[in-house]
PDB file of N, CA and C in Angstrom:
ATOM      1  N   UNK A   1       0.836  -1.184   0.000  1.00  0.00           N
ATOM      2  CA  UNK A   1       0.000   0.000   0.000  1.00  0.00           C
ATOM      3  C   UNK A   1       0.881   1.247   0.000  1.00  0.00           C
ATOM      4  N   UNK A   2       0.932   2.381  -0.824  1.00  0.00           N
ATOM      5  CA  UNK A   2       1.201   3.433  -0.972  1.00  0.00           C
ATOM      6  C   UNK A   2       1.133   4.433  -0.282  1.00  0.00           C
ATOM      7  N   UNK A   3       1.267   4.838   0.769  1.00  0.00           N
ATOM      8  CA  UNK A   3       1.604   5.968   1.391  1.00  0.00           C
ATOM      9  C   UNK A   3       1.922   7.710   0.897  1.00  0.00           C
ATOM     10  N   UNK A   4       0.943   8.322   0.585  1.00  0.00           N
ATOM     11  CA  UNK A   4       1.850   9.973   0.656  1.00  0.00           C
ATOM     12  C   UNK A   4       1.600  10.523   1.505  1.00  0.00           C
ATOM     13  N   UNK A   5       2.357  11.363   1.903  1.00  0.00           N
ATOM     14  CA  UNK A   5       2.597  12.041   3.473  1.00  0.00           C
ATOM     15  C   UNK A   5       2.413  13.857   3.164  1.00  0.00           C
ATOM     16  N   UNK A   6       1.990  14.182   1.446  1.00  0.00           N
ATOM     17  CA  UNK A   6       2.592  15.354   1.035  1.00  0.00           C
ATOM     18  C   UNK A   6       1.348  16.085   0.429  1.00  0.00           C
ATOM     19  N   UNK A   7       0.286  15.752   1.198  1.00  0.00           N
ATOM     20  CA  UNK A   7      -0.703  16.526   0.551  1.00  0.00           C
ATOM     21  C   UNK A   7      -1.201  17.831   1.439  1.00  0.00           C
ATOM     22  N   UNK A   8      -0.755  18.279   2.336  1.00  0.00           N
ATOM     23  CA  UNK A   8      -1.321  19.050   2.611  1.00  0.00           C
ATOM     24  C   UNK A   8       0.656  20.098   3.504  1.00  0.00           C
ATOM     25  N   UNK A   9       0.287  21.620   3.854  1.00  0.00           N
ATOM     26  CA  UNK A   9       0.978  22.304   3.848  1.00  0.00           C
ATOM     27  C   UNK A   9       1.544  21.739   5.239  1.00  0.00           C
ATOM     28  N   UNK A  10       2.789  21.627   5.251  1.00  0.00           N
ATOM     29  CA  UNK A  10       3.257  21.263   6.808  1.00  0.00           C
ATOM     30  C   UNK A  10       3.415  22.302   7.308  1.00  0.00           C
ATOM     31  N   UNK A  11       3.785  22.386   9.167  1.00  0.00           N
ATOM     32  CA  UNK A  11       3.710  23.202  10.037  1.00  0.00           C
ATOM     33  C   UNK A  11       5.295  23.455  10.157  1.00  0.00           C
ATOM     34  N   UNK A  12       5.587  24.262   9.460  1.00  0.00           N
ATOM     35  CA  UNK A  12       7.090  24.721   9.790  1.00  0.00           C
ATOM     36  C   UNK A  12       7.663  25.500  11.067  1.00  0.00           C
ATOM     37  N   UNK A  13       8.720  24.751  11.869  1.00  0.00           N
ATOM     38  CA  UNK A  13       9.459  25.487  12.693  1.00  0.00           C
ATOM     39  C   UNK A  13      10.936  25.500  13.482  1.00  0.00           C
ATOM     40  N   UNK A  14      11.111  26.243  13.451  1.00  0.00           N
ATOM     41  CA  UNK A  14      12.611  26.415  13.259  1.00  0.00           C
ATOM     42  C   UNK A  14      13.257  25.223  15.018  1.00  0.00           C
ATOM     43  N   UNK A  15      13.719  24.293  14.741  1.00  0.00           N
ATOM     44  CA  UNK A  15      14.463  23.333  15.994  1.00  0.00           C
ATOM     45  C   UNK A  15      14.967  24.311  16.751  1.00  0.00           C
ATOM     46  N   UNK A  16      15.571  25.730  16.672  1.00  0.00           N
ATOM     47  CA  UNK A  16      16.094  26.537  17.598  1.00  0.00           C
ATOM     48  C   UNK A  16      15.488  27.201  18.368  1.00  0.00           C
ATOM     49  N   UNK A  17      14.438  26.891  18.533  1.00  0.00           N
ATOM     50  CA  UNK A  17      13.261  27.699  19.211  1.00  0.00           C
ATOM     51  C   UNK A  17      12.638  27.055  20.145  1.00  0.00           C
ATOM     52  N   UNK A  18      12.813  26.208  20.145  1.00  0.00           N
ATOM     53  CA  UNK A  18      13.437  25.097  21.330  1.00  0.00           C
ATOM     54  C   UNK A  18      14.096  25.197  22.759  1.00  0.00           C
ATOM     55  N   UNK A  19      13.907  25.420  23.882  1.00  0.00           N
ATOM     56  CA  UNK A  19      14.968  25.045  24.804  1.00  0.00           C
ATOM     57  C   UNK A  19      15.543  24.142  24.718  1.00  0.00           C
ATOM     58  N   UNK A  20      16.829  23.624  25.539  1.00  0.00           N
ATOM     59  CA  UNK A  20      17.778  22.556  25.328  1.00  0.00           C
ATOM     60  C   UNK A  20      16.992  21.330  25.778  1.00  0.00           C
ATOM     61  N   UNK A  21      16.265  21.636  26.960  1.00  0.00           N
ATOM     62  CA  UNK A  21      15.809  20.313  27.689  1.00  0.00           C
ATOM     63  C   UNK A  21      14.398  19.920  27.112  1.00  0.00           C
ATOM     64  N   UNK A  22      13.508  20.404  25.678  1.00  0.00           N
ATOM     65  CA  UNK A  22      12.541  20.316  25.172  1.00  0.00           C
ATOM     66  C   UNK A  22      13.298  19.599  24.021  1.00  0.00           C
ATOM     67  N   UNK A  23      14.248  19.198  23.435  1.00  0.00           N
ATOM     68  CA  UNK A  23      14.640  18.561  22.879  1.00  0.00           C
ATOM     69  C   UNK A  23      15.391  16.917  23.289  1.00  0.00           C
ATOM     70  N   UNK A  24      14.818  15.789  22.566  1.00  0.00           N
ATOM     71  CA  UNK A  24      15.198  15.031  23.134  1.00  0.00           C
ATOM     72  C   UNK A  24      16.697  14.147  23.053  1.00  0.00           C
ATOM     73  N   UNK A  25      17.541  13.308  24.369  1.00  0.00           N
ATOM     74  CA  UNK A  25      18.302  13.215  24.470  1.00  0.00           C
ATOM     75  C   UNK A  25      18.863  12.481  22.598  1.00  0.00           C
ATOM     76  N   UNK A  26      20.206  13.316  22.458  1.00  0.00           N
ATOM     77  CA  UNK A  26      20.546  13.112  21.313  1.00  0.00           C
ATOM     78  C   UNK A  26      19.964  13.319  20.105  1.00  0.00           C
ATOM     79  N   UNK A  27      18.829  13.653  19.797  1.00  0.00           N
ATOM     80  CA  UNK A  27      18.488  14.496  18.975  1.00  0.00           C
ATOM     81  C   UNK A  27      18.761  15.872  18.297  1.00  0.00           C
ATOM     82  N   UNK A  28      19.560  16.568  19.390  1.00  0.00           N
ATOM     83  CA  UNK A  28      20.308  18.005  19.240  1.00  0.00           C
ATOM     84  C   UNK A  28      21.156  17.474  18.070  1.00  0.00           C
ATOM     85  N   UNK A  29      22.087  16.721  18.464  1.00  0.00           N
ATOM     86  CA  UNK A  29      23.275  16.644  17.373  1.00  0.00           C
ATOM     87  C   UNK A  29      23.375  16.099  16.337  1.00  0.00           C
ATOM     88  N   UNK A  30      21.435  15.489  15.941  1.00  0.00           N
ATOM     89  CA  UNK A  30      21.114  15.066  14.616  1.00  0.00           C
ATOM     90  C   UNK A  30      20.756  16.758  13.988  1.00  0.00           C
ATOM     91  N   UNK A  31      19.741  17.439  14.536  1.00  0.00           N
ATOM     92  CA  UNK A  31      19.496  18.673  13.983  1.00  0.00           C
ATOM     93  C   UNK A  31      20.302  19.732  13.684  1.00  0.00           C
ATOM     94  N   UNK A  32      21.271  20.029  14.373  1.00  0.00           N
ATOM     95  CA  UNK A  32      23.145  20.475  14.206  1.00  0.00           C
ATOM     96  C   UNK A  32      23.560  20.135  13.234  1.00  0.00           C
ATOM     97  N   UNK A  33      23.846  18.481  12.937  1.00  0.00           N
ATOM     98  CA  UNK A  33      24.606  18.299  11.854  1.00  0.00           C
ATOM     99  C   UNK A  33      24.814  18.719  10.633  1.00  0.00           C
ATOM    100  N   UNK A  34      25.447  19.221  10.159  1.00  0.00           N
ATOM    101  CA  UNK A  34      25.199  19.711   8.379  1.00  0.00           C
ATOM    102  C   UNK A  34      25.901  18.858   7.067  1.00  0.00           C
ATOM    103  N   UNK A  35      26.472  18.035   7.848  1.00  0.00           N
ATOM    104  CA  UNK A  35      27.027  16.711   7.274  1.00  0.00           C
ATOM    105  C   UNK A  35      26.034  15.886   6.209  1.00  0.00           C
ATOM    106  N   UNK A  36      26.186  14.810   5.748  1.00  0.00           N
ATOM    107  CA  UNK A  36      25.275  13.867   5.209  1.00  0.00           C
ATOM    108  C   UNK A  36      24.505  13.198   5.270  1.00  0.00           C
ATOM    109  N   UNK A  37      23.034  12.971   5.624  1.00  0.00           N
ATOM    110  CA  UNK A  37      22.415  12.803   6.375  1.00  0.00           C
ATOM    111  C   UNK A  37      22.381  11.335   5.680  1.00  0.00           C
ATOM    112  N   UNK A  38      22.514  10.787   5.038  1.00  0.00           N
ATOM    113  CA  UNK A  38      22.486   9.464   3.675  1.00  0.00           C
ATOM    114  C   UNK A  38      23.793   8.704   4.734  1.00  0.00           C
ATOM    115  N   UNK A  39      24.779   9.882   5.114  1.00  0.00           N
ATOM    116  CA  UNK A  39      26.103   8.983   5.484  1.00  0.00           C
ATOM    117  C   UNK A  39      25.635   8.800   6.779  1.00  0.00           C
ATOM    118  N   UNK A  40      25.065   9.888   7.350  1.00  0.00           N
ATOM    119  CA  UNK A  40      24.994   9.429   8.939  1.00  0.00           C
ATOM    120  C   UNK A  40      23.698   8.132   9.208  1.00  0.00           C
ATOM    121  N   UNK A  41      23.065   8.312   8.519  1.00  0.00           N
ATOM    122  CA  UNK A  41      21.743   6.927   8.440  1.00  0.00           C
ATOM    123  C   UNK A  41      22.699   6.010   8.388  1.00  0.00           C
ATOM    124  N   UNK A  42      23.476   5.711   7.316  1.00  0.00           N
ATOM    125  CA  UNK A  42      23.938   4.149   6.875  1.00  0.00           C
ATOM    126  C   UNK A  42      25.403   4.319   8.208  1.00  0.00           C
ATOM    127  N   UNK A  43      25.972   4.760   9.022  1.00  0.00           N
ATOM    128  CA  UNK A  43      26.235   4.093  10.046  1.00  0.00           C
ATOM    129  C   UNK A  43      26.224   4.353  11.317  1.00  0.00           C
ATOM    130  N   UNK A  44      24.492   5.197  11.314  1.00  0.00           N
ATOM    131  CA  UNK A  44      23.581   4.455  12.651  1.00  0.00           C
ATOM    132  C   UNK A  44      23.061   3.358  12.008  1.00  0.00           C
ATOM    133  N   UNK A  45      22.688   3.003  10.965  1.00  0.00           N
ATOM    134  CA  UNK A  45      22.057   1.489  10.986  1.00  0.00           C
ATOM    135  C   UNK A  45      23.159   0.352  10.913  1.00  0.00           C
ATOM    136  N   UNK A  46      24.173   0.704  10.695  1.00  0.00           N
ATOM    137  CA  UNK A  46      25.010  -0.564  10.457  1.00  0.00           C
ATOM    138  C   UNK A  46      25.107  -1.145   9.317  1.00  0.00           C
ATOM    139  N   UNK A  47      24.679  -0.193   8.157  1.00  0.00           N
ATOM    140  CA  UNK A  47      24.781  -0.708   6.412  1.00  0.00           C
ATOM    141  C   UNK A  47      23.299  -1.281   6.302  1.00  0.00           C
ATOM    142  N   UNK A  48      22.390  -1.616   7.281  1.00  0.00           N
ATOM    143  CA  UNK A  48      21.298  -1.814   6.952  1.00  0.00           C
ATOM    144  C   UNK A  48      20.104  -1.058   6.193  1.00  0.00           C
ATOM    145  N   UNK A  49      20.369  -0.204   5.148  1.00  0.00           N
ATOM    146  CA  UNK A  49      20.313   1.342   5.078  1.00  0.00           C
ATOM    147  C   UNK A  49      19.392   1.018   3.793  1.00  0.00           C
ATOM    148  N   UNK A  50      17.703   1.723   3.540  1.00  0.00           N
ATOM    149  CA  UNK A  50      17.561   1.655   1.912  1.00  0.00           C
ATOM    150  C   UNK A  50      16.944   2.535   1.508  1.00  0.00           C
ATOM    151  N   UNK A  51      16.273   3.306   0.414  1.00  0.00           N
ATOM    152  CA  UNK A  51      15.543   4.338   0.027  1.00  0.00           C
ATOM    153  C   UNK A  51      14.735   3.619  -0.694  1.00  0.00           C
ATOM    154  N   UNK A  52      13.314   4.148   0.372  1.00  0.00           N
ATOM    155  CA  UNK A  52      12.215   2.853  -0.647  1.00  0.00           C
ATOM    156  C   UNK A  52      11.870   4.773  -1.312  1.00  0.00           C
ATOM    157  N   UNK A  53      11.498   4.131  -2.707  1.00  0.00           N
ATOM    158  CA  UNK A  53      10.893   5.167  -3.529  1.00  0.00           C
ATOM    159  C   UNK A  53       9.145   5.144  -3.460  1.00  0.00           C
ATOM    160  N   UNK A  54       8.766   6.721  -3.008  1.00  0.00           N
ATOM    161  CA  UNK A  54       7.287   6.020  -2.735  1.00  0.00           C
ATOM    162  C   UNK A  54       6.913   7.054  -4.080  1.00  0.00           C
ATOM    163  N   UNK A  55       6.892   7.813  -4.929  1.00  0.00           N
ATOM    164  CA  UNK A  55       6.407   8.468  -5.943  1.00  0.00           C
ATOM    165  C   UNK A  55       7.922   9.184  -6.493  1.00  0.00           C
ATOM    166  N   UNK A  56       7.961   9.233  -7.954  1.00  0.00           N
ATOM    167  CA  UNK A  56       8.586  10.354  -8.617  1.00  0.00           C
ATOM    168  C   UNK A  56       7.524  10.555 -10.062  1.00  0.00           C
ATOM    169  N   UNK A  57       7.362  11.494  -9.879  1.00  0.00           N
ATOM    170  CA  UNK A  57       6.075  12.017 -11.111  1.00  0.00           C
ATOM    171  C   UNK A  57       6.268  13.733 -11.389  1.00  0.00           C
ATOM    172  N   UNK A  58       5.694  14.243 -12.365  1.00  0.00           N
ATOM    173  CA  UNK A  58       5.768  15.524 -12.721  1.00  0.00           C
ATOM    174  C   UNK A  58       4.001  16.204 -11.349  1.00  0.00           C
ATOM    175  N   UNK A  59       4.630  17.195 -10.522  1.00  0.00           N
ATOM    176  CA  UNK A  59       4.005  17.480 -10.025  1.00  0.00           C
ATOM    177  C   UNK A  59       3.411  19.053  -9.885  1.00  0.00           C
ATOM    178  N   UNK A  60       2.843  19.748  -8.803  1.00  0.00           N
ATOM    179  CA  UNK A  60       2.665  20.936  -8.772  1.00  0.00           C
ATOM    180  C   UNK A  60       3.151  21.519  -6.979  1.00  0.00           C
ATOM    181  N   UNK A  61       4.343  21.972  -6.782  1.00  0.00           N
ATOM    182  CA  UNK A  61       4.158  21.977  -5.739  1.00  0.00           C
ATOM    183  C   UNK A  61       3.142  22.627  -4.773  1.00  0.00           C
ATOM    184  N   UNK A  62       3.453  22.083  -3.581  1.00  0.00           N
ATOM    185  CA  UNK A  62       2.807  23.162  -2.362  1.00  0.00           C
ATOM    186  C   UNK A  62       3.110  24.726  -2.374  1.00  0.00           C
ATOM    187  N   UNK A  63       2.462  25.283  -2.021  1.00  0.00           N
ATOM    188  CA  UNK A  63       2.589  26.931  -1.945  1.00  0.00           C
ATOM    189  C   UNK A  63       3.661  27.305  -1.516  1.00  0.00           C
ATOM    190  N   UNK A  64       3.884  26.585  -0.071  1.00  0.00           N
ATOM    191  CA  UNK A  64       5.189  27.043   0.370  1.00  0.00           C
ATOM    192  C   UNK A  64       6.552  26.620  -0.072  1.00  0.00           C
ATOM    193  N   UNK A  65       6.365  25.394  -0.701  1.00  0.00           N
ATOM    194  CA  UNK A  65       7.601  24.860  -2.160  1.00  0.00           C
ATOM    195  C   UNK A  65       7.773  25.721  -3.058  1.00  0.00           C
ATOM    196  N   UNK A  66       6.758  26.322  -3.636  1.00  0.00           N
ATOM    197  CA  UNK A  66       6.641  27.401  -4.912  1.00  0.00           C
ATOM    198  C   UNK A  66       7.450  28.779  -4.557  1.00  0.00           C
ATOM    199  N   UNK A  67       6.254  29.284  -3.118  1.00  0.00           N
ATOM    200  CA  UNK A  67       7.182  30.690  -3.009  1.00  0.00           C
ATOM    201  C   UNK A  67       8.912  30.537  -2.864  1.00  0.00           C
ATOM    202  N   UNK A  68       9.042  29.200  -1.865  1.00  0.00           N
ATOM    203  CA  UNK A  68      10.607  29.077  -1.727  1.00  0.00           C
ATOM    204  C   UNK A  68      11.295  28.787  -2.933  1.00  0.00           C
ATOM    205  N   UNK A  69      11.075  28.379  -3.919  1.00  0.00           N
ATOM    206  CA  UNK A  69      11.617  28.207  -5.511  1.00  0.00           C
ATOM    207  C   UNK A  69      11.131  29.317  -5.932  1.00  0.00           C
ATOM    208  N   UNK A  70      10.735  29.844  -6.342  1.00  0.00           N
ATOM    209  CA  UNK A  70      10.087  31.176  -6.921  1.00  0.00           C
ATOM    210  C   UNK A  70       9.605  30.998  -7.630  1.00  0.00           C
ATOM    211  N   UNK A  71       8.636  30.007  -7.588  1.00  0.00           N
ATOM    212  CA  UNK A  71       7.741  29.523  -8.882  1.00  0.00           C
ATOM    213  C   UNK A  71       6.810  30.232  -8.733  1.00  0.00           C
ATOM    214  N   UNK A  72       5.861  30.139 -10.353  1.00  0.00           N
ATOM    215  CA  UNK A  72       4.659  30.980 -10.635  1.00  0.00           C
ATOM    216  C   UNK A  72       3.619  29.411 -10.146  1.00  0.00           C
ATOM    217  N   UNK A  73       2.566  30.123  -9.942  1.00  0.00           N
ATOM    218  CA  UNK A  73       1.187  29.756  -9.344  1.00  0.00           C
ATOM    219  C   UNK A  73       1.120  29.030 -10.782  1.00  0.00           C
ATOM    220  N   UNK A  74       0.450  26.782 -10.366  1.00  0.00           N
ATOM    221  CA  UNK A  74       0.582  26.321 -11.473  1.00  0.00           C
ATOM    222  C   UNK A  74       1.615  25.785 -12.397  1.00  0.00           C
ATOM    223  N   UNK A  75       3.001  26.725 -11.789  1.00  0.00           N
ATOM    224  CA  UNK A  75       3.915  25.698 -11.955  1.00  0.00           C
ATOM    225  C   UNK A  75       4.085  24.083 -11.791  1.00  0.00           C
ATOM    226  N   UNK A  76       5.261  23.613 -12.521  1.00  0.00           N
ATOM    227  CA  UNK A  76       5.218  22.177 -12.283  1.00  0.00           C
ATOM    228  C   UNK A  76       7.096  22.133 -11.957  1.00  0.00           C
ATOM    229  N   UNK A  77       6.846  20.824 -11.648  1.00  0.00           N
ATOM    230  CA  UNK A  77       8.202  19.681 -10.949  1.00  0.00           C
ATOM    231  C   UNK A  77       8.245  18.946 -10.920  1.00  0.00           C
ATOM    232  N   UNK A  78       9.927  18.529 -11.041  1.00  0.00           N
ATOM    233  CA  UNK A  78       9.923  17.009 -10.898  1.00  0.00           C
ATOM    234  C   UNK A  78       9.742  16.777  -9.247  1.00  0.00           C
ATOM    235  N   UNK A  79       8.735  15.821  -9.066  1.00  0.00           N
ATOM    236  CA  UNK A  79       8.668  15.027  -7.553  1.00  0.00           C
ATOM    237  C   UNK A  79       9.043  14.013  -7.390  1.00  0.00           C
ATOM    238  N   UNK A  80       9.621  13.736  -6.202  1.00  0.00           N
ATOM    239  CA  UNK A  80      10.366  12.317  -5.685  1.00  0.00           C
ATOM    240  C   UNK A  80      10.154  12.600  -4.387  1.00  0.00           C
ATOM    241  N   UNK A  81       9.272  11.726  -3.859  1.00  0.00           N
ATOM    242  CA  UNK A  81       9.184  11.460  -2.243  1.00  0.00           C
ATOM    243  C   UNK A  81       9.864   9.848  -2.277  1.00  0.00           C
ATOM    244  N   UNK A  82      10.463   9.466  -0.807  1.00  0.00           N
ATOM    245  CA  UNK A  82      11.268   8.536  -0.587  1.00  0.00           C
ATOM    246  C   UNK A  82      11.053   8.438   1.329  1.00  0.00           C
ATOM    247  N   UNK A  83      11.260   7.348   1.642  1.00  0.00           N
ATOM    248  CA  UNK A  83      11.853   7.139   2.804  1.00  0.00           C
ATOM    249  C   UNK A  83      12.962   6.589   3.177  1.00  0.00           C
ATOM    250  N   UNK A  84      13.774   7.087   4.155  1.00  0.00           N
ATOM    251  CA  UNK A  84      14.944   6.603   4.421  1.00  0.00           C
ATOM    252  C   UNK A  84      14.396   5.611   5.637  1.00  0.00           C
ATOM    253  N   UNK A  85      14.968   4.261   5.586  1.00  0.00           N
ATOM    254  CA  UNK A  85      15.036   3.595   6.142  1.00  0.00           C
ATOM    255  C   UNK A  85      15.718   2.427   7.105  1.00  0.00           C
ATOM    256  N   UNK A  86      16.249   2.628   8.007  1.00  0.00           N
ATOM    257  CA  UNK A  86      17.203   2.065   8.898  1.00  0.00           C
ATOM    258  C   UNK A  86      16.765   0.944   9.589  1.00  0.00           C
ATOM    259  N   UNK A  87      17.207  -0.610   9.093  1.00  0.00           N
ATOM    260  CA  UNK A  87      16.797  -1.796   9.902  1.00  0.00           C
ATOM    261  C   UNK A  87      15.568  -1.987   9.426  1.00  0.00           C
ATOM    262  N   UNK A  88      14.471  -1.681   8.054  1.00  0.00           N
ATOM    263  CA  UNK A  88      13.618  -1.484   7.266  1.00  0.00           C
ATOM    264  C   UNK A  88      12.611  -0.434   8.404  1.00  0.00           C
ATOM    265  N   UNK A  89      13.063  -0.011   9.178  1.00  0.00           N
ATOM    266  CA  UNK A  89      12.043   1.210   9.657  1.00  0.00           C
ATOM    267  C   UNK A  89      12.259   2.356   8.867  1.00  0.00           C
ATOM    268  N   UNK A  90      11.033   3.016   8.455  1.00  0.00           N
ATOM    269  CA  UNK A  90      11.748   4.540   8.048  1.00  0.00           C
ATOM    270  C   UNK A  90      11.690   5.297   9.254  1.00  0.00           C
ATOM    271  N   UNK A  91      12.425   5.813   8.922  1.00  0.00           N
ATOM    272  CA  UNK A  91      13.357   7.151   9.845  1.00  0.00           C
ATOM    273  C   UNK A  91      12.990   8.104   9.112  1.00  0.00           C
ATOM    274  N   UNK A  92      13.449   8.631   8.029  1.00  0.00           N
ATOM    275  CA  UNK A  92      13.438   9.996   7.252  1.00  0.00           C
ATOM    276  C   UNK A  92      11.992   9.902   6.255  1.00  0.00           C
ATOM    277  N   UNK A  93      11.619  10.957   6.053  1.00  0.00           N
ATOM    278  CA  UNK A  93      10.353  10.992   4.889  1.00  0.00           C
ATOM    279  C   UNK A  93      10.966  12.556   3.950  1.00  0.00           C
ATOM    280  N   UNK A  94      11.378  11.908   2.554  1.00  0.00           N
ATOM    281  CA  UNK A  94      12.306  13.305   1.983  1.00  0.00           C
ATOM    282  C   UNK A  94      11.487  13.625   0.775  1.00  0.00           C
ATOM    283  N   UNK A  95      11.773  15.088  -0.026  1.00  0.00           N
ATOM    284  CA  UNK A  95      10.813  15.343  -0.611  1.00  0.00           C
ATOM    285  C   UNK A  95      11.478  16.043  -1.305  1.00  0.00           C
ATOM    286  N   UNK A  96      11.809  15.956  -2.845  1.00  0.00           N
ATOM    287  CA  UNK A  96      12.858  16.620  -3.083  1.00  0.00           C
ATOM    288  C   UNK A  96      11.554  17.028  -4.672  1.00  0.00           C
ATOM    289  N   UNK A  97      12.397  18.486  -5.355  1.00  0.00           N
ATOM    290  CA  UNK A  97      11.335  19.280  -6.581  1.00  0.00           C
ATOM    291  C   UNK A  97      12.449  19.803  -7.133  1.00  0.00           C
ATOM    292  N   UNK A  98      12.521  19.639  -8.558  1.00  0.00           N
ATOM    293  CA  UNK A  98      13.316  19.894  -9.675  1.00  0.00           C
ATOM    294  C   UNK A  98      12.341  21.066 -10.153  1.00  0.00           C
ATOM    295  N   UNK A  99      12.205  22.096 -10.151  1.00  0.00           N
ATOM    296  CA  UNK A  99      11.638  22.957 -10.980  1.00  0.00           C
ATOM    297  C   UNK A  99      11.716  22.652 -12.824  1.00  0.00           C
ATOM    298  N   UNK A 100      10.844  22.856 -13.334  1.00  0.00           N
ATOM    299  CA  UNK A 100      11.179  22.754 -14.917  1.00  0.00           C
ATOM    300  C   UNK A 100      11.623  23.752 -15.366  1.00  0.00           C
ATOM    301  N   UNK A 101      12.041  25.156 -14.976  1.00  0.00           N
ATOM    302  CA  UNK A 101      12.985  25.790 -15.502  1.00  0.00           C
ATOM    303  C   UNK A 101      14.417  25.369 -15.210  1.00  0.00           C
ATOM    304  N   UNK A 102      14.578  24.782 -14.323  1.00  0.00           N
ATOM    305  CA  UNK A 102      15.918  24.466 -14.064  1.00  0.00           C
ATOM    306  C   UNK A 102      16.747  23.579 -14.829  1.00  0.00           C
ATOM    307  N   UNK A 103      15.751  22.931 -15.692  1.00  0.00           N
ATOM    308  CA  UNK A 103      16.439  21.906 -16.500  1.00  0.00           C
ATOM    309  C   UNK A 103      17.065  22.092 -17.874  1.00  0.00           C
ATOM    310  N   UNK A 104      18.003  21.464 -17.847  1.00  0.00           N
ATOM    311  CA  UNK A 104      18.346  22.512 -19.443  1.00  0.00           C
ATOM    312  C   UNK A 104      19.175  20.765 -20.309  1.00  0.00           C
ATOM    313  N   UNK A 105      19.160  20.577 -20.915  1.00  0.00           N
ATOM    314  CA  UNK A 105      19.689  19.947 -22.229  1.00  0.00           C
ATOM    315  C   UNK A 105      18.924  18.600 -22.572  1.00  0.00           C
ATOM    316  N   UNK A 106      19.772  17.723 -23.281  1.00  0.00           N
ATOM    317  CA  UNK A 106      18.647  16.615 -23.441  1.00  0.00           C
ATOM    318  C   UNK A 106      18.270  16.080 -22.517  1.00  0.00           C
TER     319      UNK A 106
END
């Protein structure tokens, strides 16, 4: 069964807004990191590591995808939602948009 997680506008907010002790133990130094998040999954899991693909299709983003790309209202993208998954749990839910101006050759 298919899962999307991406239909409606999420509640954005910034992890720093946070006190220290409202964050939970070890979690700080996942949200810190600016490293690889692909590298740091595959060894907290121990190589047990996979990206199930749950959609890549030509889409329209969310509003708040659009204004942050600077797309016009009606624009389209490439979509790819995925989960990262450690020990076959997912952990991560990622959401990545290719604008179609951005693309250029064959």
């Amino acid at each position: 069964m298919k899962r999307y997680y991406s239909r409606r506008e999420p509640n954005w907010t910034s992890w720093c807004r946070y006190r220290h002790h409202q964050v939970l133990p070890g979690i700080e130094q996942w949200l810190r990191d600016r490293g690889s998040l692909t590298a740091r999954l595959k060894s907290a899991s121990r190589c047990d590591f996979r990206v199930n693909v749950l959609r890549q299709e030509w889409a329209c983003p969310l509003d708040s995808e659009r204004r942050l790309l600077g797309m016009r209202r009606g624009g389209i993208a490439i979509l790819r939602e995925v989960e990262l998954l450690c020990g076959g749990v997912p952990w991560v839910f990622a959401r990545t948009l290719i604008p179609v101006r951005s693309l250029q050759g064959p």
